[in-house]
C-alpha atoms as a PDB file:
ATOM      1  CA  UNK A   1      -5.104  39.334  -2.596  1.00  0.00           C
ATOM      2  CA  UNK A   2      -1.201  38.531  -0.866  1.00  0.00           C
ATOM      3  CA  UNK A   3      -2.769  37.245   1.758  1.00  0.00           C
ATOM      4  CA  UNK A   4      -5.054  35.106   0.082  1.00  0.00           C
ATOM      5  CA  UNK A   5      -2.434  33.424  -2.266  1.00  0.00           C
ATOM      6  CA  UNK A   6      -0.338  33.364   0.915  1.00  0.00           C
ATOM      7  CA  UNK A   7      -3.065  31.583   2.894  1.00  0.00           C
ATOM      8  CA  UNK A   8      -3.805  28.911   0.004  1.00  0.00           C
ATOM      9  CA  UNK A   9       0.040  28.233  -0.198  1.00  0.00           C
ATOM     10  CA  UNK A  10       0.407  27.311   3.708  1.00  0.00           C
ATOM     11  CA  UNK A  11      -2.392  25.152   3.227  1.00  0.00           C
ATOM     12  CA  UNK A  12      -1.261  23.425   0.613  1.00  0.00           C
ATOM     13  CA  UNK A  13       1.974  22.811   1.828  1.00  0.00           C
ATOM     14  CA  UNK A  14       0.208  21.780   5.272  1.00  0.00           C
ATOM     15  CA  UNK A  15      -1.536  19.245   3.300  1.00  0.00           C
ATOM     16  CA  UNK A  16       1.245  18.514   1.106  1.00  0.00           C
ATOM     17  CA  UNK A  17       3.852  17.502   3.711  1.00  0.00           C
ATOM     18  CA  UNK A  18       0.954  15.658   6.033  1.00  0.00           C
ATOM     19  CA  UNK A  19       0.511  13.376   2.992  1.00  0.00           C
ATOM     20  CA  UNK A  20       3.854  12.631   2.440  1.00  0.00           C
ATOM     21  CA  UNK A  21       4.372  10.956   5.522  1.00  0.00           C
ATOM     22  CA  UNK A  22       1.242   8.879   5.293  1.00  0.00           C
ATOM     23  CA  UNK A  23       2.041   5.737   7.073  1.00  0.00           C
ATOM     24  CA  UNK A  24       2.615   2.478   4.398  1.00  0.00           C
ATOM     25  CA  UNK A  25      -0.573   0.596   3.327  1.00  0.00           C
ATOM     26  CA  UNK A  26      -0.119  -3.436   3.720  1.00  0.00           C
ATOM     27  CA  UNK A  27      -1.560  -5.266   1.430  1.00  0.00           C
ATOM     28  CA  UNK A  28      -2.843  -9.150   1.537  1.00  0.00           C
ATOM     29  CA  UNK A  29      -2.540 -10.455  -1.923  1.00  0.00           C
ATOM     30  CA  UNK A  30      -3.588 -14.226  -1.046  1.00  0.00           C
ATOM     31  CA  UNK A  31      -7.294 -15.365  -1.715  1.00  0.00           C
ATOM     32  CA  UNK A  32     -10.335 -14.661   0.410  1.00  0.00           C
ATOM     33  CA  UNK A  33     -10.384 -17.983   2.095  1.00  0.00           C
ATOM     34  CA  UNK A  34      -7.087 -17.749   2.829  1.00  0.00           C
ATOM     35  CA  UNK A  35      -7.332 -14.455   4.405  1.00  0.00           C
ATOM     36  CA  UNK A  36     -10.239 -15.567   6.262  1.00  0.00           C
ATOM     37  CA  UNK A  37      -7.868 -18.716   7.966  1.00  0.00           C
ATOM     38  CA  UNK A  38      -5.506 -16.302   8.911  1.00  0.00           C
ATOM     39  CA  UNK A  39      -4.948 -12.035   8.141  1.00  0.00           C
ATOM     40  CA  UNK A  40      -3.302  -9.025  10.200  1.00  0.00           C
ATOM     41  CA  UNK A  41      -6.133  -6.684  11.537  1.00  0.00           C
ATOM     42  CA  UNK A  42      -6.404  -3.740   9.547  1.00  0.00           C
ATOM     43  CA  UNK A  43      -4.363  -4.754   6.354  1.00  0.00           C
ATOM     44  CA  UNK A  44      -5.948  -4.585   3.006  1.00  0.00           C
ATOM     45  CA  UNK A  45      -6.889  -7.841   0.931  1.00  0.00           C
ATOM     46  CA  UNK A  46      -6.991  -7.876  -2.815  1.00  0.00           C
ATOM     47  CA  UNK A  47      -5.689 -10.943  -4.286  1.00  0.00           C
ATOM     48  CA  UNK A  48      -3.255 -10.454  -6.432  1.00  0.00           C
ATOM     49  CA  UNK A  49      -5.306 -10.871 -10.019  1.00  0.00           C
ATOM     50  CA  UNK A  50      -7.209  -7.846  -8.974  1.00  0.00           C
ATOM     51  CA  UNK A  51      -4.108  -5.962  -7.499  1.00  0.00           C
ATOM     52  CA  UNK A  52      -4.211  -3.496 -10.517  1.00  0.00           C
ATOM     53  CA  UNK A  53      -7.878  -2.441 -10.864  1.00  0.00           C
ATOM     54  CA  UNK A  54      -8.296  -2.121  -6.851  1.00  0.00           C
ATOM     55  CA  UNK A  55      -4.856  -0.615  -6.228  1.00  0.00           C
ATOM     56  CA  UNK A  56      -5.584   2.320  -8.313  1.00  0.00           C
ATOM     57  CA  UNK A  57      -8.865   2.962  -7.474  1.00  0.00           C
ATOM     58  CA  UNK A  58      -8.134   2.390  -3.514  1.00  0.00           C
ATOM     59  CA  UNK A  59      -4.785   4.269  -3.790  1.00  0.00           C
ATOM     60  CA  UNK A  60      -4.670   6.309  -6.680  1.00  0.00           C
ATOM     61  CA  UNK A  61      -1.264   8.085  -6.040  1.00  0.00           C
ATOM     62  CA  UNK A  62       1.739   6.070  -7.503  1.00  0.00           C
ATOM     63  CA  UNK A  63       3.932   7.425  -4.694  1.00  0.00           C
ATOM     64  CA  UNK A  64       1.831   5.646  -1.862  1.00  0.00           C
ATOM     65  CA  UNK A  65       4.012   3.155   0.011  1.00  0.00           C
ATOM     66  CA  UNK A  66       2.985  -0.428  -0.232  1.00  0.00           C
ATOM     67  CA  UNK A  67       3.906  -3.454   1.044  1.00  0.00           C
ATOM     68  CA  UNK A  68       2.732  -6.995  -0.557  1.00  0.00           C
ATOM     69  CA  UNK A  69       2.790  -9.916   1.092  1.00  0.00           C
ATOM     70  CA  UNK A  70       1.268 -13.936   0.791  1.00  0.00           C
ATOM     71  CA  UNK A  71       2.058 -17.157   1.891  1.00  0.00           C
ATOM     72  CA  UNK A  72       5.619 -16.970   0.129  1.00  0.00           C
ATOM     73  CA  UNK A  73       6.312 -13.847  -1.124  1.00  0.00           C
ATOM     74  CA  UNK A  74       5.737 -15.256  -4.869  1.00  0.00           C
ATOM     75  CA  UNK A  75       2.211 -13.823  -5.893  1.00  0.00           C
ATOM     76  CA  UNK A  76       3.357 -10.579  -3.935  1.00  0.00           C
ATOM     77  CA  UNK A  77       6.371 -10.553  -6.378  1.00  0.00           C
ATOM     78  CA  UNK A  78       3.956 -11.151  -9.180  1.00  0.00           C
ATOM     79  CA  UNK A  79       1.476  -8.285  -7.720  1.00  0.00           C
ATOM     80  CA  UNK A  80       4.233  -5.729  -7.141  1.00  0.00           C
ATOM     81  CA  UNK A  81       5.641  -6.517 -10.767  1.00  0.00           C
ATOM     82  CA  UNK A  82       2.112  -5.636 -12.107  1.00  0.00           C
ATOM     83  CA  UNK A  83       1.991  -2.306 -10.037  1.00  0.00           C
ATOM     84  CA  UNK A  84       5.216  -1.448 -11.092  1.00  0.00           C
ATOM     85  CA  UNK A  85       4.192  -1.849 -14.810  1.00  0.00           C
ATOM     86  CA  UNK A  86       1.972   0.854 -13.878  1.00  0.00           C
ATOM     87  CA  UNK A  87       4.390   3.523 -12.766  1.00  0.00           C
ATOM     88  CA  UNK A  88       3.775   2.870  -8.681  1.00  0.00           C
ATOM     89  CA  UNK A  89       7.085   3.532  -7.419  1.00  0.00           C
ATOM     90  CA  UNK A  90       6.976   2.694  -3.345  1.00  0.00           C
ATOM     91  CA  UNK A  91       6.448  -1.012  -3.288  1.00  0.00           C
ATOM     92  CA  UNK A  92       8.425  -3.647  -1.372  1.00  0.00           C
ATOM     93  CA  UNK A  93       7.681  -7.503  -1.392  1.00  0.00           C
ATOM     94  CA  UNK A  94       7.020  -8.163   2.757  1.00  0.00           C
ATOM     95  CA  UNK A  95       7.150 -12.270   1.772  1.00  0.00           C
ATOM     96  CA  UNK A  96       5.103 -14.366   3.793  1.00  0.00           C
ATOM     97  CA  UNK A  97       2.426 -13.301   6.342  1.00  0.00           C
ATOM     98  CA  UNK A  98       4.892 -14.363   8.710  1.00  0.00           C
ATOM     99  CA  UNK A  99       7.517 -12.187   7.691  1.00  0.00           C
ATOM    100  CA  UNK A 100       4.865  -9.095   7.712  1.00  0.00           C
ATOM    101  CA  UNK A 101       4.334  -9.560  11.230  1.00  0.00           C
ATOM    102  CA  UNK A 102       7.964 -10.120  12.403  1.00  0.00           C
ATOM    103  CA  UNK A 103       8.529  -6.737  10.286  1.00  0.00           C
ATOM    104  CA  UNK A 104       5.903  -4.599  12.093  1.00  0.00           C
ATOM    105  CA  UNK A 105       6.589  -6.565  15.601  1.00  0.00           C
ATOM    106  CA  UNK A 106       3.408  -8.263  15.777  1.00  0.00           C
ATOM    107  CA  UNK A 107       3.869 -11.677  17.045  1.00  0.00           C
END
């Protein structure tokens, strides 16, 4: 039975640590259209309305790291205000799409 409970503990702490370095999630809060003009490969869209309903459905742990960005960095301020409303606790306000490239080094 030790080495069960042992075996179940490793694991979990395996799993545990593995998740906490999960690599951010960027997020596209600017409309479809918009997105479809111009958008970083990979990133997630949800404009910023829906940020709350798709957020925690997508990314149901509040300590998942998340960056917003836009055109501006106003509706990802607006977005990440919302989230935080809801307890998420890892959020940062990339700006522009612009400035979410230069961060990351994609030119």
């Amino acid at each position: 039975m030790k080495t069960v409970i042992y075996t179940f503990s490793v694991i979990f702490m395996v799993l545990s640590s593995s998740l906490s370095f999960a690599d951010p999630v960027w997020i596209d809060v600017r409309t479809l259209s918009e997105n479809q003009r111009d958008n970083i490969a990979g990133d997630v869209r949800i404009s910023h309305s829906n940020i709350v309903k798709e957020v925690t459905v997508l990314f149901p742990d509040k300590n998942t790291e998340l960056y917003l960005y836009d055109n501006t960095g106003g509706r990802s301020d607006i977005a990440l205000s919302a989230l935080k409303a809801i307890g998420y606790k890892n959020l940062h306000n990339a700006g522009s799409i612009e400035e979410a490239r230069k961060a990351r080094g994609i030119e």
